[in-house]
Protein backbone atom coordinates (compact mmCIF):
# COMPACT_ATOMS: atom_id res chain seq x y z
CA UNK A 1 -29.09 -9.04 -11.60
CA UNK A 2 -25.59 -8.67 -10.66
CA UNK A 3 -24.22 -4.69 -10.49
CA UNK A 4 -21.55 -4.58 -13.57
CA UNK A 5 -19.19 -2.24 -11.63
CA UNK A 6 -15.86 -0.77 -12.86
CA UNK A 7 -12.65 0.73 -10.73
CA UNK A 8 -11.21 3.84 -11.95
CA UNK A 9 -7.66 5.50 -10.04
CA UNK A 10 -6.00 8.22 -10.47
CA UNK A 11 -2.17 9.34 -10.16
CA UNK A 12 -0.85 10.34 -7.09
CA UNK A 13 2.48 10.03 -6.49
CA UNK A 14 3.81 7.91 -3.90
CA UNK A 15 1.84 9.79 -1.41
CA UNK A 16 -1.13 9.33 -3.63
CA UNK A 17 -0.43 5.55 -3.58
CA UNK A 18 -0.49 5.60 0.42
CA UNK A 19 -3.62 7.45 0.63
CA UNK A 20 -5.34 5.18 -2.50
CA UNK A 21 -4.65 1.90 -0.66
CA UNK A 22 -6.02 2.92 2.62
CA UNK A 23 -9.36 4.50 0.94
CA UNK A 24 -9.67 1.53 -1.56
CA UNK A 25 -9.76 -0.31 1.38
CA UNK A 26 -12.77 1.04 2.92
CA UNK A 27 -14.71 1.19 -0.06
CA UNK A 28 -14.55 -2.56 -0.26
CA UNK A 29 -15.78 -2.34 3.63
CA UNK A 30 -18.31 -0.03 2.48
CA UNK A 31 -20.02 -1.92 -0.02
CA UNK A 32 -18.77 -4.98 1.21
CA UNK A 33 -17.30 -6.07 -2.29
CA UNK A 34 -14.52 -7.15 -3.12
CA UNK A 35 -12.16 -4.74 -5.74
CA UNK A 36 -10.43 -7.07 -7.53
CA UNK A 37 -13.94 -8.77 -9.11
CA UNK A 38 -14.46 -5.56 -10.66
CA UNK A 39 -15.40 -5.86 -14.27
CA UNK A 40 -12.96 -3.78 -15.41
CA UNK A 41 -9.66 -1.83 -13.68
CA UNK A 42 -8.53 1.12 -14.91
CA UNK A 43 -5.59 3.20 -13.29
CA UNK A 44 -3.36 5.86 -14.12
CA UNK A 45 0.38 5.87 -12.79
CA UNK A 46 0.71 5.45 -9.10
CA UNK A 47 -3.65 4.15 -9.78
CA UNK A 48 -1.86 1.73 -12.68
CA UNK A 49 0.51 0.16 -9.80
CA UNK A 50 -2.53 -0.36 -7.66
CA UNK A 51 -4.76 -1.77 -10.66
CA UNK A 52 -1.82 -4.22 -12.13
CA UNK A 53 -1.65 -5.29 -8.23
CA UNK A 54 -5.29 -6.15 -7.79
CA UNK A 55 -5.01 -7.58 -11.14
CA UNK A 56 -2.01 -10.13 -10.04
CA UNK A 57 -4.78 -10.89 -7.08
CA UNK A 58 -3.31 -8.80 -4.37
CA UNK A 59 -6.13 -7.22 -2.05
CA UNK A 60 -6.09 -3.16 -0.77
CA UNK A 61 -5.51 -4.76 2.51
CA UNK A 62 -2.47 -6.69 1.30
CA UNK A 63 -1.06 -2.97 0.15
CA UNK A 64 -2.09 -1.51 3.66
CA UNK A 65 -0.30 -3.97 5.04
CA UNK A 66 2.88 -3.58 3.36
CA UNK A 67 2.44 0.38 3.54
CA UNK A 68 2.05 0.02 7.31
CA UNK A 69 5.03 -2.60 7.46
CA UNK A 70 3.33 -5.18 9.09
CA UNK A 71 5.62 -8.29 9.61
CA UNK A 72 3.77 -10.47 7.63
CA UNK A 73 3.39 -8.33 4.22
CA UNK A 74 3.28 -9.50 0.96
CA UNK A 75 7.57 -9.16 0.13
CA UNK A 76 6.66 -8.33 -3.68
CA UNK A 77 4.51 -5.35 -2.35
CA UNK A 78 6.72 -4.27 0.70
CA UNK A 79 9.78 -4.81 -1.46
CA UNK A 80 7.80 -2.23 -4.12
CA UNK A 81 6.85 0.51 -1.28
CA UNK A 82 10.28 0.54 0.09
CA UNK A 83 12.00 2.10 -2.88
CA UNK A 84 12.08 5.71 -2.71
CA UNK A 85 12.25 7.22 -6.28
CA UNK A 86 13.79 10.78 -4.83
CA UNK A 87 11.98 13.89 -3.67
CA UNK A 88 12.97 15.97 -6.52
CA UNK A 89 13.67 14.65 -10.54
CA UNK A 90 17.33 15.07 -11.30
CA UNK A 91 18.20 17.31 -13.55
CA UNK A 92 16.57 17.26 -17.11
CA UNK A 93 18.53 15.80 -20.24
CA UNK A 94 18.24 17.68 -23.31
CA UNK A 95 15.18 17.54 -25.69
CA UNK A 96 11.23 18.35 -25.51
CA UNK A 97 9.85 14.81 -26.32
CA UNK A 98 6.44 15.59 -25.52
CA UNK A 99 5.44 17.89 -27.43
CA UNK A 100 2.40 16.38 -28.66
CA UNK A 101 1.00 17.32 -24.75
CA UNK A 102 0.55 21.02 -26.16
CA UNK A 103 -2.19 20.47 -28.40
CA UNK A 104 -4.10 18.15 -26.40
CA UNK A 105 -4.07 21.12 -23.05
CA UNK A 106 -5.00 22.90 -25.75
CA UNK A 107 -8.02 20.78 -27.05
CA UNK A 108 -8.97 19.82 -23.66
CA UNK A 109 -8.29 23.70 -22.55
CA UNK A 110 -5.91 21.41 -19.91
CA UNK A 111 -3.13 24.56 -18.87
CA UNK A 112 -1.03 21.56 -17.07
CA UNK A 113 -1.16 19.40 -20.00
CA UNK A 114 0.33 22.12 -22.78
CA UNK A 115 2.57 22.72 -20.37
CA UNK A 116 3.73 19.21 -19.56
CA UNK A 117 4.52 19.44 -23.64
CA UNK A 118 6.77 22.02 -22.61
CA UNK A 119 9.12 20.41 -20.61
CA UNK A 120 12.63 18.42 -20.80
CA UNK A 121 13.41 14.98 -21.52
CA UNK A 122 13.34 13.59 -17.63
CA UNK A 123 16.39 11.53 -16.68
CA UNK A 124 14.67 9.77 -13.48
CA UNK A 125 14.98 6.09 -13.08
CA UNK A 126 11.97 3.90 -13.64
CA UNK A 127 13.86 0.50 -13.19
CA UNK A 128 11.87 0.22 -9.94
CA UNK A 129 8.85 0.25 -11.72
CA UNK A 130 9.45 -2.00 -14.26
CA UNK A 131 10.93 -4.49 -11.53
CA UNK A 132 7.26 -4.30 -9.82
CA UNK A 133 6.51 -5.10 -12.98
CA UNK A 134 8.20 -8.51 -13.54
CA UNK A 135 7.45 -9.69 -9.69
CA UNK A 136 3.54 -9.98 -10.74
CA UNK A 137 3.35 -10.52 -13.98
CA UNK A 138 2.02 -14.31 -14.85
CA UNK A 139 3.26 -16.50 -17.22
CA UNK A 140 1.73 -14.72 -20.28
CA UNK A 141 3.56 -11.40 -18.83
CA UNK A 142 0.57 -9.45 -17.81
CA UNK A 143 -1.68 -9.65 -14.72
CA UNK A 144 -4.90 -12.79 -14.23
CA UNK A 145 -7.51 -10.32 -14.56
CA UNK A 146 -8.44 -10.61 -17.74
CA UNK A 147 -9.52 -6.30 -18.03
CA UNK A 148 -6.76 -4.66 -16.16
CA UNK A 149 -6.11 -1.44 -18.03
CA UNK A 150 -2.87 1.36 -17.41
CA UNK A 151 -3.33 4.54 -18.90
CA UNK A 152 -0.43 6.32 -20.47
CA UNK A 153 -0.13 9.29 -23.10
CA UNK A 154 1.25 9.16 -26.66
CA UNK A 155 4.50 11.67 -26.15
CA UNK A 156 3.38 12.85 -29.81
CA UNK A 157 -0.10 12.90 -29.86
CA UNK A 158 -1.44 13.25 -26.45
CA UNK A 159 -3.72 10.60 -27.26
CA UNK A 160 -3.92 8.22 -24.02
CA UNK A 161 -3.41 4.73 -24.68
CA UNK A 162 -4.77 2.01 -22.03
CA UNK A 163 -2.54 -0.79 -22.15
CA UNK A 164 -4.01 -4.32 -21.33
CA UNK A 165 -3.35 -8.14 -21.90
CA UNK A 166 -3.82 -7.88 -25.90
CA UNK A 167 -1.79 -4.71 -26.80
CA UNK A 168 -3.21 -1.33 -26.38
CA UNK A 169 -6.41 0.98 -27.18
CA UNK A 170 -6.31 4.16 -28.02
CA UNK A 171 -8.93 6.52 -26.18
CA UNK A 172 -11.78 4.04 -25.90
CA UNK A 173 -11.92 0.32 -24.60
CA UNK A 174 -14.54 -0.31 -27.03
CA UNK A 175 -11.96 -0.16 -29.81
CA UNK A 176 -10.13 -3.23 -31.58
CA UNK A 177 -6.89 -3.30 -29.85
CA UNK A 178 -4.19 -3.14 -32.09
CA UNK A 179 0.10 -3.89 -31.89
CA UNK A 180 1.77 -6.73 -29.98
CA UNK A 181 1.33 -7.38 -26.79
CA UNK A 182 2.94 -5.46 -23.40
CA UNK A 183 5.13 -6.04 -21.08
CA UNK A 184 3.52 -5.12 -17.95
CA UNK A 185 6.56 -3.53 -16.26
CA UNK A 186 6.82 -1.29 -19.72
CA UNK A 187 3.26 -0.48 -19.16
CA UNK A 188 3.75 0.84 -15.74
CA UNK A 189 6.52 2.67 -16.09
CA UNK A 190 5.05 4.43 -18.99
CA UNK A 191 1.81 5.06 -17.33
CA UNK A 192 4.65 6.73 -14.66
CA UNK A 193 6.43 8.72 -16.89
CA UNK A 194 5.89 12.44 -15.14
CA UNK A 195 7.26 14.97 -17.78
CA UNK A 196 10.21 16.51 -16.72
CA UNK A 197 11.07 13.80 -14.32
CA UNK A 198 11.09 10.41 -15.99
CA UNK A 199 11.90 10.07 -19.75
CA UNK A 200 9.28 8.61 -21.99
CA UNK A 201 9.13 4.60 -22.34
CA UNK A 202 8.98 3.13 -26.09
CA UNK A 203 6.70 0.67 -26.53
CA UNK A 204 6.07 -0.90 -30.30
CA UNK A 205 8.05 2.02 -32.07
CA UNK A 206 6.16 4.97 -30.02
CA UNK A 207 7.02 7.02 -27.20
CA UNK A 208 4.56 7.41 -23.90
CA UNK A 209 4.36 9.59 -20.92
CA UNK A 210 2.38 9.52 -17.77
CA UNK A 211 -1.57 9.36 -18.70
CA UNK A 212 -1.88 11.81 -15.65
CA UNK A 213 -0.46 14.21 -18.09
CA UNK A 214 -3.85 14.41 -20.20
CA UNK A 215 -6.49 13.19 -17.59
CA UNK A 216 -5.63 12.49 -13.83
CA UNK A 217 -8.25 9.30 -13.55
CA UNK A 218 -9.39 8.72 -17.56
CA UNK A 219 -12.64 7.75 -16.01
CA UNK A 220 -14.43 8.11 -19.29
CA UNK A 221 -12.44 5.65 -21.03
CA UNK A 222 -15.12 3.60 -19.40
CA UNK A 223 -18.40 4.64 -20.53
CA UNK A 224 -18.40 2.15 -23.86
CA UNK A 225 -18.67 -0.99 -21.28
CA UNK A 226 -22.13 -0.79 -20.29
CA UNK A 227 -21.40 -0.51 -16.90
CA UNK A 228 -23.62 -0.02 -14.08
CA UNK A 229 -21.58 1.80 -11.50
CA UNK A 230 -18.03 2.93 -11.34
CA UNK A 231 -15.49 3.55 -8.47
CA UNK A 232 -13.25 6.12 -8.72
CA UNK A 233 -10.78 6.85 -5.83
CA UNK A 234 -9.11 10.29 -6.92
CA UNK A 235 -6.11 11.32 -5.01
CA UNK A 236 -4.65 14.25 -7.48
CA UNK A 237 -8.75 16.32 -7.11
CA UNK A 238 -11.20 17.64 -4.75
CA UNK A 239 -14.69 18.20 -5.81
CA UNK A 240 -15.54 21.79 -4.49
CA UNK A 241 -11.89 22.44 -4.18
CA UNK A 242 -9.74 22.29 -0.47
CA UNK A 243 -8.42 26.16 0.72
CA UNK A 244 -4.77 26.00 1.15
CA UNK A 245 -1.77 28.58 2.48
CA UNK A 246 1.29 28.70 1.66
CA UNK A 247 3.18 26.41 -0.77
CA UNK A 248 0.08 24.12 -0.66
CA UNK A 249 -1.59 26.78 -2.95
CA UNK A 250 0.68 25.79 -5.40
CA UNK A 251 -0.85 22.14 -5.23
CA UNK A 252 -4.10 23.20 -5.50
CA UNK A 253 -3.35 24.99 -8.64
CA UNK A 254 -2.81 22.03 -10.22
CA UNK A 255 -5.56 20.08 -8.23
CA UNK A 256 -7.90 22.85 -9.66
CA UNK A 257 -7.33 21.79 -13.05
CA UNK A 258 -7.13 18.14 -12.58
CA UNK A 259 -10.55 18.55 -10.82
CA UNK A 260 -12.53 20.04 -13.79
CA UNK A 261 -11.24 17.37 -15.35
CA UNK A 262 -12.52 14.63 -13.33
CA UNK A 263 -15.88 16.84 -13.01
CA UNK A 264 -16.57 16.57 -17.16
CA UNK A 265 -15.89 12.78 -16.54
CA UNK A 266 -17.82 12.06 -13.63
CA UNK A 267 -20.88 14.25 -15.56
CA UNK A 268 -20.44 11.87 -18.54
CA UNK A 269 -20.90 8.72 -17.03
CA UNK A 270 -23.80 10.25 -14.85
CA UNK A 271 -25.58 11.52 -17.92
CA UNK A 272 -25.53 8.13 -19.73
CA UNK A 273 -26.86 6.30 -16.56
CA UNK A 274 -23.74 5.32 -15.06
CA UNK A 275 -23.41 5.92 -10.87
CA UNK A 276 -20.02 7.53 -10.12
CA UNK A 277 -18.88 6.67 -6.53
CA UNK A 278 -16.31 9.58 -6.53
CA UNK A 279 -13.73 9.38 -3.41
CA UNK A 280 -11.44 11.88 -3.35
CA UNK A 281 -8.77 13.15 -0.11
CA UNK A 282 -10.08 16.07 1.87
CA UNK A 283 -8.31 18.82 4.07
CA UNK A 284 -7.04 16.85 6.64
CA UNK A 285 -5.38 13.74 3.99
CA UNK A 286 -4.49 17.64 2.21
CA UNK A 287 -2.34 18.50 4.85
CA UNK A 288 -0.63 15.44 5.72
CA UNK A 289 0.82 14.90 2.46
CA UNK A 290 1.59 18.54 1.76
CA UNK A 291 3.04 19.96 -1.76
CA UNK A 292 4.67 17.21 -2.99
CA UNK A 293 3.19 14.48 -3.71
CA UNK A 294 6.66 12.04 -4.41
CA UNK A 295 7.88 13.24 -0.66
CA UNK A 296 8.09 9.57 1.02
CA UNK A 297 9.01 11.56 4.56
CA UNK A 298 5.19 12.41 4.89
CA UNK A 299 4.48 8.58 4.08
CA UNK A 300 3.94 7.63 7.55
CA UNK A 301 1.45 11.26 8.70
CA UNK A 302 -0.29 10.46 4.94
CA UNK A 303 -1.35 7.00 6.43
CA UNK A 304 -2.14 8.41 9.79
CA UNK A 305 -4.78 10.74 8.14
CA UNK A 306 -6.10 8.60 5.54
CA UNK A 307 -7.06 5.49 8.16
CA UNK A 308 -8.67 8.59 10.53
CA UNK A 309 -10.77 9.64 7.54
CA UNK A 310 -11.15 6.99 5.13
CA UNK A 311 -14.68 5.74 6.14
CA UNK A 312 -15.57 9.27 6.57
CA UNK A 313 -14.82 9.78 3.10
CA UNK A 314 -16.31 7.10 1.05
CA UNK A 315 -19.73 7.24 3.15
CA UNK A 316 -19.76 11.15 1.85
CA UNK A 317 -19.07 10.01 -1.27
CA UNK A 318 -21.67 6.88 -1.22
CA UNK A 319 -24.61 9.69 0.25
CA UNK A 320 -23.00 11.81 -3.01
CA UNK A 321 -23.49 9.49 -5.74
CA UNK A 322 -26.78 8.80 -4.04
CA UNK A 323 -28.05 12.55 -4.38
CA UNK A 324 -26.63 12.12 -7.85
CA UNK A 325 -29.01 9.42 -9.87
């Protein structure tokens, strides 16, 4: 009997991206699979670029490639990673569209999420993701793999929303889905859409926001599928936390709370049966890619650390799901 496995990823920023790839990659060493037959892909801003490219049939080693600038990389990809979307948002327009993110931290007892309610309409660009968008879409305007989910927020709910091939679902894949369908490049770019840095994308009369607003991976959204095992390759956490000086311990503030989150996830899907393969950056990845996570200049030292640890890495994190079951 074949292993019904699923692929979770989390947001990450453009760093988060570089380190993703690289990892993804030697999973799919590891276990000697390949990621894109996964039953299901699930991925949450910079995870829903890297799910909507696996799901157009481009391999991790296809994004390495580009991400290390090899001659012969895929142009839609290397076209992608060359855009830098800035360092820092520019400065905030006026409104609080998502306030809906304050009772959902509060639900959740998120602090990041209420807070994310909290603050300004962004004014950031997001034609670059809606570009990547276009390049590998099909003919139908979504991706070949038939279960290629991006996970955004409602900006007045804080319900997430995984967008696929027939519309959306809201918080569940086991539900009906419902509304017309995407456009992939809307999908992404709402799955992007950091508070306070990119305005929220409208998408059949509603407003969404970054899904790494509410939950940095949404691995649960996954326990209604019966599956067997699922992947999740989690730059924004550490399990057991990373020590930090400096302005790094302002990262790891954040990483602290994303973290718990993942850890309630990753305990679901292990109490109902499910084996969690949880691979997740540690010091060394930590301190490549420093505070800021959107800082392309630590691009090249974030790929340097991730291909010196990645196999180290997911074979921790293969013995850990092990110890697990």
């Amino acid at each position: 009997m074949s292993t019904r496995r699923g692929l979770a990823i989390g947001c990450g920023g453009v760093l988060g991206f570089a380190w993703t790839a690289v990892a993804l990659h030697a999973v799919e060493r590891a276990l000697d699979w390949d990621a894109r037959s996964a039953d299901v892909l699930i991925g949450t801003s910079a995870g829903a670029e890297i799910v909507a490219a696996l799901g157009s049939g481009r391999t991790p080693a296809d994004l390495v490639a580009a991400l290390d600038a090899e001659p012969d990389a895929d142009p839609v990809l290397a076209a992608h990673i060359a855009v830098d979307p800035g360092k820092f948002p520019p400065l905030p327009g006026i409104g609080l569209p998502n306030l809906g993110l304050i009772g959902a931290g509060l639900r959740a007892g998120s602090a990041y999420s209420a807070l994310a309610g909290l603050l300004p309409r962004g004014r950031g660009d997001a034609s670059w993701l809606r570009s990547f968008g276009r390049e590998l879409a099909d003919a139908d305007g979504w991706v070949d793999h038939p279960a290629t989910w991006l996970v955004a927020a409602d900006a007045a709910t804080g319900q997430r929303i995984a967008f696929g091939a027939n519309g959306f679902e809201a918080d569940s894949l086991h539900r009906p889905a419902e509304g017309a369908p995407v456009d992939l490049g809307d999908a992404i770019a709402a799955s992007w859409a950091i508070p306070g840095w990119f305005p929220p994308v409208r998408i059949n009369g509603r407003d969404y926001v970054d899904g790494g607003a509410v939950s940095s991976v949404s691995a649960d959204l996954l326990l209604p599928l019966d599956l067997d095992e699922v992947v999740v390759v989690a730059p924004m956490t550490s399990a057991g936390g990373v020590p930090a000086t400096g302005l790094d311990r302002i990262e790891r503030l954040l990483r602290t709370q994303m973290t718990r989150g993942l850890d309630r996830e990753v305990k679901l899907l292990r109490d109902n049966g499910v084996r969690v393969i949880r691979v997740e950056p540690g010091p060394a990845e930590l301190a490549a890619m420093g505070p800021n996570f959107m800082d392309s200049r630590r691009r090249p030292a974030t790929l340097a650390a991730a291909h010196a640890n990645a196999h180290a890495r997911v074979h921790e994190a293969l013995r850990t799901a092990s110890l697990a079951r």
